[in-house]
C-alpha atoms as a PDB file:
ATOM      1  CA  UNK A   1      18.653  23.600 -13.233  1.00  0.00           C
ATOM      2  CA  UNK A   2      21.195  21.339 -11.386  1.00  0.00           C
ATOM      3  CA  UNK A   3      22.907  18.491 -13.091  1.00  0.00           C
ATOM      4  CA  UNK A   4      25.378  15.778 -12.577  1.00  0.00           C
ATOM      5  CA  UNK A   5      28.103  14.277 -14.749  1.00  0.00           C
ATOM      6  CA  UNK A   6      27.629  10.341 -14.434  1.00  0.00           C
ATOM      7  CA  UNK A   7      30.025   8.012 -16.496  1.00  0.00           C
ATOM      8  CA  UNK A   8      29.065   9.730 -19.981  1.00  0.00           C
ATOM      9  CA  UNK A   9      25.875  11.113 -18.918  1.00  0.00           C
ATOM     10  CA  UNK A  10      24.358  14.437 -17.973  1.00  0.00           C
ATOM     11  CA  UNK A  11      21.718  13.401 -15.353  1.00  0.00           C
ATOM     12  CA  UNK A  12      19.248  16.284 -14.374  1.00  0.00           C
ATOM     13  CA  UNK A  13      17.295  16.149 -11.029  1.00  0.00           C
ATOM     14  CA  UNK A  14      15.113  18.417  -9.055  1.00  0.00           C
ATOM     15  CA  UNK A  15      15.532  18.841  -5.164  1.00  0.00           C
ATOM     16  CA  UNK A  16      13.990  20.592  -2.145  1.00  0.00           C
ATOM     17  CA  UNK A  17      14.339  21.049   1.418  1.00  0.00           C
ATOM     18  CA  UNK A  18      17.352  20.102   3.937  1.00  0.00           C
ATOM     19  CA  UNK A  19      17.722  17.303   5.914  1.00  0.00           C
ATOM     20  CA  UNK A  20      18.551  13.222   5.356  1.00  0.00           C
ATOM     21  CA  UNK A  21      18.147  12.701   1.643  1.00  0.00           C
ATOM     22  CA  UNK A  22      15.575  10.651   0.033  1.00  0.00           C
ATOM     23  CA  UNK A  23      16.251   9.989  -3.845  1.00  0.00           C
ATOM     24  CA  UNK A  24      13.124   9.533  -5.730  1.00  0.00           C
ATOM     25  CA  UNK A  25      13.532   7.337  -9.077  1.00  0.00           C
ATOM     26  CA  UNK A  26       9.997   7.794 -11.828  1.00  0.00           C
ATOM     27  CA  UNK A  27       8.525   5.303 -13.493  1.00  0.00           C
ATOM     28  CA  UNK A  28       8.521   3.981 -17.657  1.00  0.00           C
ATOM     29  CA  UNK A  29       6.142   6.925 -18.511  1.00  0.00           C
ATOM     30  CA  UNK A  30       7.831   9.699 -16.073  1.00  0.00           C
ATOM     31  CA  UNK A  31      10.028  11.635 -15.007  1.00  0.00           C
ATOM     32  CA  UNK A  32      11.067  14.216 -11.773  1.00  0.00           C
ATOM     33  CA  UNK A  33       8.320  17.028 -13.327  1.00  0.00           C
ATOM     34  CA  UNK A  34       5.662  14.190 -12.029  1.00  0.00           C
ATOM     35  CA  UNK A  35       6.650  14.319  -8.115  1.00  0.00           C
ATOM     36  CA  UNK A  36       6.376  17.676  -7.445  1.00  0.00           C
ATOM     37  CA  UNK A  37       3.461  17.149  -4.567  1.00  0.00           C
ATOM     38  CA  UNK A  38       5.992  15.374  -3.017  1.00  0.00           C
ATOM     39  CA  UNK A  39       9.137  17.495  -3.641  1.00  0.00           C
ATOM     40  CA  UNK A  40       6.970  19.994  -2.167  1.00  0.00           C
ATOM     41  CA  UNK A  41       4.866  17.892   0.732  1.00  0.00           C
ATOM     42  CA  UNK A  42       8.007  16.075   1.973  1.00  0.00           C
ATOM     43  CA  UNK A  43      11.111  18.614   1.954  1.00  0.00           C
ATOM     44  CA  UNK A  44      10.225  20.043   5.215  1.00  0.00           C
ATOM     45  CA  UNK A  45      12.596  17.979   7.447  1.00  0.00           C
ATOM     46  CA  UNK A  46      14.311  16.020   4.641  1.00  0.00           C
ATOM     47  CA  UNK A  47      16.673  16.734   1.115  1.00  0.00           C
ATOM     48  CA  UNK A  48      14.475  15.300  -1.546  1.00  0.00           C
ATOM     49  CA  UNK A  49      15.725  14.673  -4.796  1.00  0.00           C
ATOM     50  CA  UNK A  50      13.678  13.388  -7.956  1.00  0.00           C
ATOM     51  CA  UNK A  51      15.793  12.457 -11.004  1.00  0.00           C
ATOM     52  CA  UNK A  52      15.449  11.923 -14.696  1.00  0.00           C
ATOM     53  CA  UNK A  53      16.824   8.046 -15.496  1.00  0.00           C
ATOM     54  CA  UNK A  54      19.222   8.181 -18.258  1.00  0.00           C
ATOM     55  CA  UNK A  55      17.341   9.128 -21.407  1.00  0.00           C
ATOM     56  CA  UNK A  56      13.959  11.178 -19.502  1.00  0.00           C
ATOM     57  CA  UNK A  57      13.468  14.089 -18.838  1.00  0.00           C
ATOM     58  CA  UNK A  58      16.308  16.650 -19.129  1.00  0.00           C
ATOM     59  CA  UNK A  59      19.018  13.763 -18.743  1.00  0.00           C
ATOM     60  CA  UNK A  60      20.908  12.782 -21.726  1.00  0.00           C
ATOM     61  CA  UNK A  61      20.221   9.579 -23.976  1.00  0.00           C
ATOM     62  CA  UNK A  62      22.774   6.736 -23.463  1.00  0.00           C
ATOM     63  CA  UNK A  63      24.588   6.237 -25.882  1.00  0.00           C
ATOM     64  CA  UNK A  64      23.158   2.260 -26.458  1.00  0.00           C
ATOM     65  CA  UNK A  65      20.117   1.120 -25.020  1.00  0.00           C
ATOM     66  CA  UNK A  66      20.392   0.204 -21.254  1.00  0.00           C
ATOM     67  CA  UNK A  67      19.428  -3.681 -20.977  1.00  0.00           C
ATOM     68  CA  UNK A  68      19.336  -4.336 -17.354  1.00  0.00           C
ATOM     69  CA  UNK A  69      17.994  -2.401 -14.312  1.00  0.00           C
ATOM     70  CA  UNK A  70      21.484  -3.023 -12.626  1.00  0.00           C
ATOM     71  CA  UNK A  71      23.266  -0.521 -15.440  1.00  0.00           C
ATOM     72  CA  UNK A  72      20.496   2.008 -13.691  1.00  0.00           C
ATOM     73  CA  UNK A  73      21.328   0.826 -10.315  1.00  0.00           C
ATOM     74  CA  UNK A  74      25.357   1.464 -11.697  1.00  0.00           C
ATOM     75  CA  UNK A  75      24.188   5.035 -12.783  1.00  0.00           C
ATOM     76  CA  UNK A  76      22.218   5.879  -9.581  1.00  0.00           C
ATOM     77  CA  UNK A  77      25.365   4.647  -7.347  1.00  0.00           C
ATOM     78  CA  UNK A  78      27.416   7.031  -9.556  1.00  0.00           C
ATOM     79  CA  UNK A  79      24.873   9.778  -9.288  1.00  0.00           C
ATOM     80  CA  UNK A  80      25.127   9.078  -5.639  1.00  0.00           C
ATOM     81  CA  UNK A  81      28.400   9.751  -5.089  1.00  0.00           C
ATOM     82  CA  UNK A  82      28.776  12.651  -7.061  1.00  0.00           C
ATOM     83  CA  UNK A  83      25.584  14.222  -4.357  1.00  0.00           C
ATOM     84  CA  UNK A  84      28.113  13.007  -1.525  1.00  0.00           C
ATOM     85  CA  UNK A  85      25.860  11.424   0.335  1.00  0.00           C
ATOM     86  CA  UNK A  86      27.238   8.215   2.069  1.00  0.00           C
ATOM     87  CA  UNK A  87      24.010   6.988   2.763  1.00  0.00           C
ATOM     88  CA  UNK A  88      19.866   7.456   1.255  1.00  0.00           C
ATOM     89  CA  UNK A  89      16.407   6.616   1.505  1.00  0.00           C
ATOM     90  CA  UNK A  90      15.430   5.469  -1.985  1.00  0.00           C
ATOM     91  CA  UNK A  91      12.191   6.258  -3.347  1.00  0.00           C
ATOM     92  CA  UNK A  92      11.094   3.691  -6.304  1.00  0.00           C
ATOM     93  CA  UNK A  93       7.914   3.853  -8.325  1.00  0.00           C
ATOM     94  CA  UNK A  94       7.149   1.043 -10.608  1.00  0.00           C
ATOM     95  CA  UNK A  95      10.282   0.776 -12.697  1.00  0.00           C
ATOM     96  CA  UNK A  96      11.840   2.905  -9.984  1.00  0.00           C
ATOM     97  CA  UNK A  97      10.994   0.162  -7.614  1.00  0.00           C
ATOM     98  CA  UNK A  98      13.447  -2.379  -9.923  1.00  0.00           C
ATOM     99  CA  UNK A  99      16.155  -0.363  -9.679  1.00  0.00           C
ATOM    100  CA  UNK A 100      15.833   0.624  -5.974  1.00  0.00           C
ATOM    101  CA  UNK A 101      15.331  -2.867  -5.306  1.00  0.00           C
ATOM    102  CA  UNK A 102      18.436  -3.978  -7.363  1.00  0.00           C
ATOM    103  CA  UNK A 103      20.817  -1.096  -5.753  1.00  0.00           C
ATOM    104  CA  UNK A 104      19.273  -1.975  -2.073  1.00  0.00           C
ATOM    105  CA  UNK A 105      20.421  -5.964  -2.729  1.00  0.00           C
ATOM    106  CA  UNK A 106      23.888  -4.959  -3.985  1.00  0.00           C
ATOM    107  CA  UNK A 107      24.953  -1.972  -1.588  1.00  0.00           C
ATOM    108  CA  UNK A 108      23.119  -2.292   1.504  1.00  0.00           C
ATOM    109  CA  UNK A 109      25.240  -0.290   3.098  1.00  0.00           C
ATOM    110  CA  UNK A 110      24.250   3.059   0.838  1.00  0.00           C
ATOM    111  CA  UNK A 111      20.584   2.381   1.803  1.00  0.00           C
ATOM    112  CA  UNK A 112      19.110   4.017   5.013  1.00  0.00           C
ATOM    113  CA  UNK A 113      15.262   2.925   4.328  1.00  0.00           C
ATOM    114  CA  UNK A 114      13.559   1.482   1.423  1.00  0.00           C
ATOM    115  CA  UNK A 115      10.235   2.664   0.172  1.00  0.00           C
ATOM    116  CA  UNK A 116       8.656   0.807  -3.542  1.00  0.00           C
ATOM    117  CA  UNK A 117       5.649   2.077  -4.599  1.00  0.00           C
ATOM    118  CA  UNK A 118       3.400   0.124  -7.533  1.00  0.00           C
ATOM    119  CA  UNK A 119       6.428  -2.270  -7.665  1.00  0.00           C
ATOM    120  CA  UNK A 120       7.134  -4.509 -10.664  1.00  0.00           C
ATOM    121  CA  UNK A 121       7.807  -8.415 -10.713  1.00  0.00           C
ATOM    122  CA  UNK A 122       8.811  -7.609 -15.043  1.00  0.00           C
ATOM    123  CA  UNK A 123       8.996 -10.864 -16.523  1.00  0.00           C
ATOM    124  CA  UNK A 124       8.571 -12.886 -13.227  1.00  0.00           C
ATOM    125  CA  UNK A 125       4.814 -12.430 -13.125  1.00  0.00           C
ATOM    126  CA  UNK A 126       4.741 -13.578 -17.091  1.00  0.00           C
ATOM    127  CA  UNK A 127       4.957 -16.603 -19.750  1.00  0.00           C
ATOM    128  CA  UNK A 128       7.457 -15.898 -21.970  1.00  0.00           C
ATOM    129  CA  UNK A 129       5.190 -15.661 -24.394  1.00  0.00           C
ATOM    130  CA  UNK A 130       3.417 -12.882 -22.609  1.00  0.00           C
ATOM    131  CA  UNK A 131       7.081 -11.076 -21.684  1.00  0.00           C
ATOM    132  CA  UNK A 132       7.937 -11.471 -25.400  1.00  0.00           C
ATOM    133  CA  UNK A 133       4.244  -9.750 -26.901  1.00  0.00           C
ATOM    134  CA  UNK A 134       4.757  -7.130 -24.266  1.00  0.00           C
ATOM    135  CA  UNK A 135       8.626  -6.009 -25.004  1.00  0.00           C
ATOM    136  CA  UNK A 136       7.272  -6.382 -28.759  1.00  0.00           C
ATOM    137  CA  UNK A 137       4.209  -3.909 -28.332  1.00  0.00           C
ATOM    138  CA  UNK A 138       6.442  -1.523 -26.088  1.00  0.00           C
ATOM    139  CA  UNK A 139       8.666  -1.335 -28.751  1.00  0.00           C
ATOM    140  CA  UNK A 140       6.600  -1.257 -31.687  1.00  0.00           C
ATOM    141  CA  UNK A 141       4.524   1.712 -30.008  1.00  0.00           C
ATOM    142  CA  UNK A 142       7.927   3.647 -29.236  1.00  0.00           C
ATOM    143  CA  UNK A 143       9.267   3.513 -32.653  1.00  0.00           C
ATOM    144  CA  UNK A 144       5.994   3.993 -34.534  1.00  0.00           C
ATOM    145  CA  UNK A 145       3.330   6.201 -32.424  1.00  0.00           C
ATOM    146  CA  UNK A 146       3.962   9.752 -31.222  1.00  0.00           C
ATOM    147  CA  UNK A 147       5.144  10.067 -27.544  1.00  0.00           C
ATOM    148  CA  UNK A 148       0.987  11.516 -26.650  1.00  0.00           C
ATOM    149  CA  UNK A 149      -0.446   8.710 -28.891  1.00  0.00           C
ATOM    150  CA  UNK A 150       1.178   6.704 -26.296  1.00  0.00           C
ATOM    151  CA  UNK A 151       0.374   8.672 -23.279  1.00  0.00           C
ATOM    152  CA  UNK A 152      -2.980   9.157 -24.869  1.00  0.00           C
ATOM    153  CA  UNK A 153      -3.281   4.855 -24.465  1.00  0.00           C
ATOM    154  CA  UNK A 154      -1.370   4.616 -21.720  1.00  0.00           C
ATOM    155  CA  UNK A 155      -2.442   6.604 -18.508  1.00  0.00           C
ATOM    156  CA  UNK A 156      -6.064   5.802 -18.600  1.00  0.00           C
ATOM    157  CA  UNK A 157      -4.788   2.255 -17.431  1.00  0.00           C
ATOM    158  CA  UNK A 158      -2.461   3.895 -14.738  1.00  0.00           C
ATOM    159  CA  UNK A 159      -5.376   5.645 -12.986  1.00  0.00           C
ATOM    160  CA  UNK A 160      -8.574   4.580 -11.221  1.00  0.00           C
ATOM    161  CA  UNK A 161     -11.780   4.527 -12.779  1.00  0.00           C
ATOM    162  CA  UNK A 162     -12.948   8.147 -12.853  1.00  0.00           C
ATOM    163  CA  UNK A 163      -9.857  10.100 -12.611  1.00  0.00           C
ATOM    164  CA  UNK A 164      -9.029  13.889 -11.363  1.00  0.00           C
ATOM    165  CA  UNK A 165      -9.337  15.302 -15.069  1.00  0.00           C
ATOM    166  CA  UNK A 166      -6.743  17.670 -13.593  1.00  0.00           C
ATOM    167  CA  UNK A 167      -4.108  14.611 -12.960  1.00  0.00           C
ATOM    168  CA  UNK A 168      -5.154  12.547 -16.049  1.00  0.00           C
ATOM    169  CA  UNK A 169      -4.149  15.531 -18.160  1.00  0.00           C
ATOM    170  CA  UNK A 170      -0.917  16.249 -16.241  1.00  0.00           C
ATOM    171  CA  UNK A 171      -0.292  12.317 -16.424  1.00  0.00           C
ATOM    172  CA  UNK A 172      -0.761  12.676 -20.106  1.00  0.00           C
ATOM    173  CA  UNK A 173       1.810  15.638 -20.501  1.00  0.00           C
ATOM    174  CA  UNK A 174       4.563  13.563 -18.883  1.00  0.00           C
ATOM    175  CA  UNK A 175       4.435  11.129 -20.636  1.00  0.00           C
ATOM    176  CA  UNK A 176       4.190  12.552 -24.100  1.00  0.00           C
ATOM    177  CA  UNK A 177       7.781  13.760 -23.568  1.00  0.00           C
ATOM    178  CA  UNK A 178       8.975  10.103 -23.475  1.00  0.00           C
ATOM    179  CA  UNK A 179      11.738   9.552 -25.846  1.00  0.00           C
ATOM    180  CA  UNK A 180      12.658   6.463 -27.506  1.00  0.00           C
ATOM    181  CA  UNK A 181      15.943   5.400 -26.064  1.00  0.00           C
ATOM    182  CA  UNK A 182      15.262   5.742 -22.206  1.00  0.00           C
ATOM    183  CA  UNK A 183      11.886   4.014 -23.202  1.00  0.00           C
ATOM    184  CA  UNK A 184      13.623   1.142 -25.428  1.00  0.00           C
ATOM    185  CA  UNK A 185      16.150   1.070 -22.323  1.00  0.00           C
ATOM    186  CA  UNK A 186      13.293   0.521 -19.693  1.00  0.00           C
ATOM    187  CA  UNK A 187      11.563  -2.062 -22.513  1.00  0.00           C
ATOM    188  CA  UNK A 188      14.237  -4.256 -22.048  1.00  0.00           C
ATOM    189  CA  UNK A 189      15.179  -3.933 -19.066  1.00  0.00           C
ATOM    190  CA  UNK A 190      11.586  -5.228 -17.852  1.00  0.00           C
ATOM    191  CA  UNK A 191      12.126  -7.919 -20.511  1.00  0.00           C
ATOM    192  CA  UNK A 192      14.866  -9.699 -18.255  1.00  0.00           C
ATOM    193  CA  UNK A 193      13.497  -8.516 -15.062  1.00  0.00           C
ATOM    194  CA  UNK A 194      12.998 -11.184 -12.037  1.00  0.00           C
ATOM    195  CA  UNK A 195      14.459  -9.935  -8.915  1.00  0.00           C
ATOM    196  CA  UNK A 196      12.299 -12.837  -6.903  1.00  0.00           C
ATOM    197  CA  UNK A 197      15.796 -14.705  -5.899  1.00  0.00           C
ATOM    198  CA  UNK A 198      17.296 -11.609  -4.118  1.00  0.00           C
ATOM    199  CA  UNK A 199      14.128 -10.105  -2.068  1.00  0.00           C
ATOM    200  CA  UNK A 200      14.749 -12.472   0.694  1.00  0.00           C
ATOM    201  CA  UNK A 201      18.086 -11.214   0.982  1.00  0.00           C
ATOM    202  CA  UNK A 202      17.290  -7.583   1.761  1.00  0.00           C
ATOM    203  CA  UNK A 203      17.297  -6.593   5.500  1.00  0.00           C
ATOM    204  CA  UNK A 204      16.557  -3.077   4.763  1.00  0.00           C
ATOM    205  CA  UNK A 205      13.566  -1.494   6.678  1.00  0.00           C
ATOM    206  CA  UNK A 206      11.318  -1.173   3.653  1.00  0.00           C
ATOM    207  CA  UNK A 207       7.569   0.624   3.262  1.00  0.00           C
ATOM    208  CA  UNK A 208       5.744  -1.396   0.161  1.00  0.00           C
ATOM    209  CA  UNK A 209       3.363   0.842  -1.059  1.00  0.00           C
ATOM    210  CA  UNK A 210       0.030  -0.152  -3.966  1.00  0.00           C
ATOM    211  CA  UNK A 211      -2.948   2.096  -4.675  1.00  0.00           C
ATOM    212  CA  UNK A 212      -6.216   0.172  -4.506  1.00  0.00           C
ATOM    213  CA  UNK A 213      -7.064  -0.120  -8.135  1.00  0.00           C
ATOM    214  CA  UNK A 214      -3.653  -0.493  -9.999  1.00  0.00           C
ATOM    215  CA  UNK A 215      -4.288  -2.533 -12.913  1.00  0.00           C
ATOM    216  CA  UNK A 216      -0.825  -2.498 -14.380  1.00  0.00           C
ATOM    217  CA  UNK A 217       0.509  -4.150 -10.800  1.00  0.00           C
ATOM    218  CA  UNK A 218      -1.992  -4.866  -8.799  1.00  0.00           C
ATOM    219  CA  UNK A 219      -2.179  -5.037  -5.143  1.00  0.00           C
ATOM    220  CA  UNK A 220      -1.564  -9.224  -5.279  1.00  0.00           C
ATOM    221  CA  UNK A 221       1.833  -8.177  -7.148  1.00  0.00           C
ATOM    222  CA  UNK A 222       2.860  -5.600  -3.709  1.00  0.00           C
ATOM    223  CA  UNK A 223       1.457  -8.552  -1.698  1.00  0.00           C
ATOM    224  CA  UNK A 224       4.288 -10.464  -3.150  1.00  0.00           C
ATOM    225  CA  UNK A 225       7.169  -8.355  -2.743  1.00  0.00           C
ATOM    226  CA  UNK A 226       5.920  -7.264   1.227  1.00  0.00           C
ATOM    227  CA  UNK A 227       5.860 -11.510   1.962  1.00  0.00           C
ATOM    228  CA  UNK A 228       9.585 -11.670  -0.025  1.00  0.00           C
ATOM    229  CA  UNK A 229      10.932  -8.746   2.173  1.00  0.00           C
ATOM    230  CA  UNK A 230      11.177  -9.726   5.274  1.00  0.00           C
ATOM    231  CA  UNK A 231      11.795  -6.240   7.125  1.00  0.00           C
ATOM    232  CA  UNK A 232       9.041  -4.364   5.572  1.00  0.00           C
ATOM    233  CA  UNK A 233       5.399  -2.947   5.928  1.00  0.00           C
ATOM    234  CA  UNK A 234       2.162  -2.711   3.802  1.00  0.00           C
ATOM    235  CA  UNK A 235      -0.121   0.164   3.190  1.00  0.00           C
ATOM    236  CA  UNK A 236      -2.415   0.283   0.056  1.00  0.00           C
ATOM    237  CA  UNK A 237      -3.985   4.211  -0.918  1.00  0.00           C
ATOM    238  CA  UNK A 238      -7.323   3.981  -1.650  1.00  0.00           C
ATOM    239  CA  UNK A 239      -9.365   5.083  -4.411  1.00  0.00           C
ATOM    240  CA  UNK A 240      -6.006   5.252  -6.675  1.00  0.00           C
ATOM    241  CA  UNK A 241      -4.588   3.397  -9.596  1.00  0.00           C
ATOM    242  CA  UNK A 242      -1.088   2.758 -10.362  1.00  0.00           C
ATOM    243  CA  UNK A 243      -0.088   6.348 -10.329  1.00  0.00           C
ATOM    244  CA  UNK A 244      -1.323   6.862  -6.630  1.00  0.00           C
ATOM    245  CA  UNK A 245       1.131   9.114  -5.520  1.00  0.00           C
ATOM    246  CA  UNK A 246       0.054  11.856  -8.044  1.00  0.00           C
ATOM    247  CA  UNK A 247      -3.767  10.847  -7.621  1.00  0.00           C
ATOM    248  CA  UNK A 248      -3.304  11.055  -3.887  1.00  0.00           C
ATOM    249  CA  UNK A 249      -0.436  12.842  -3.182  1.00  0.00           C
ATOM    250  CA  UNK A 250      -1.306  13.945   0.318  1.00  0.00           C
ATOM    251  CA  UNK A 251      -2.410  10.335   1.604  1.00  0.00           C
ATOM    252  CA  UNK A 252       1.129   9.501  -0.333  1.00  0.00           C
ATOM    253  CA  UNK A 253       3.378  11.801   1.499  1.00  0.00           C
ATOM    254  CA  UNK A 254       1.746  11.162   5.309  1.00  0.00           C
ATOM    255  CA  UNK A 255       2.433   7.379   4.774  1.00  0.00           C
ATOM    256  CA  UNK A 256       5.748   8.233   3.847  1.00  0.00           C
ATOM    257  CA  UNK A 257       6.710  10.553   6.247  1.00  0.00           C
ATOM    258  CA  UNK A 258       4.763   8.339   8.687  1.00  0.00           C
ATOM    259  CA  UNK A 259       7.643   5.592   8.082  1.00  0.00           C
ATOM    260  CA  UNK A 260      10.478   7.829   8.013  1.00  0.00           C
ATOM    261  CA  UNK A 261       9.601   8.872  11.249  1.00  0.00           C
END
């Protein structure tokens, strides 16, 4: 299993195929083992490489919680450079999409193509109040429930209505291997998340990407982010919730190799 000495971390990832990279950053209740339709569906002409964020997955915890997606963004630039690559496509789902979006602001020049999927506005889409109940339940339900009492909650809200049993129970075994610091880390790093002062200032050729029934960010939330971004392009997946690219994952994969073409 290949890993990569970051800072003080051990990050693991899982890669396939030859050609231009494209680095592929999981969501709050994932990690690589949940992109493997498109590790497999997408490595014919390109390198594709899934990580685990500091404290998923195989990666090791950091040693303090992580507070803002730029410490990710630090991490992934690290990780980066330790691949030698001079130059990526980056790959964000959901909380993925924060910290592609953060790293594509900051180091344009690292960034070939940007492609958020199911992105995230964190507390820019909330009250306070409602930012301060949420980073209170996440963090009550990490330090209290079992990792599958929380995947057992959880997923049925990141699919559509009547769900693949088949991915619903694969969803669920993800994310019962959360662990509490990477989840703590992502808890608060949604807590201070708004990124809406910096879209306008990415140039990048991005893809925008929402399956038709997300409930956890809908498609009015991608909406937002593909008027902000003033290079990029709009597709919504039908028939898929918030996890479309393992409910759909060959829809998924054309519309991103579509773009990369």
């Amino acid at each position: 299993m290949p890993y990569l000495s970051v800072e003080d971390l051990s990050i693991h990832y899982e890669k396939e195929g030859n050609g231009n990279p494209i680095i592929i950053l999981h969501g709050m209740g994932n990690n690589s083992q949940s992109w493997k339709k498109q590790l497999a569906g997408i490595s014919e002409n390109y390198t594709v490489i899934a990580w685990d964020a500091p404290g998923y997955g195989k990666s090791s915890d950091p040693k303090v919680e992580l507070t803002e997606f730029s410490q990710f963004a630090d991490i992934l630039k690290g990780f980066i450079a330790a691949l030698n690559y001079k130059s990526v496509t980056l790959l964000g789902h959901s909380m993925g999409s924060a910290i592609a979006l953060d790293f594509c602001h900051r180091f344009p020049e690292l960034v070939d193509r940007l492609i958020i999927s199911d992105a995230t506005r964190g507390s820019a889409s909330l009250s306070m109040e409602e930012n301060q109940k949420k980073l209170a339940a996440r963090l009550t339900n990490i330090n209290t429930l079992d990792p599958k009492e929380i995947a057992a909650q959880r997923v049925k809200e990141l699919l559509s209505p009547n769900p693949d049993p088949e991915v619903k129970k694969e969803a669920e075994r993800i994310m019962s291997q959360v662990r509490p610091m990477g989840y703590r880390s992502v808890a608060y790093s949604l807590f201070h998340l708004n990124q809406m002062n910096m879209l306008s200032s990415i140039t990048t050729r991005t893809l925008v990407i929402c399956g038709e029934f997300d409930k956890v960010t809908p498609v009015s939330e991608s909406e937002i982010f593909h008027n902000q971004l003033k290079n990029s392009e709009f597709v919504i997946i039908p028939g898929t919730g918030h996890l479309c690219y393992q409910e759909d994952p060959y829809s998924f994969n054309k519309i991103v190799l579509d773009f990369l073409k």
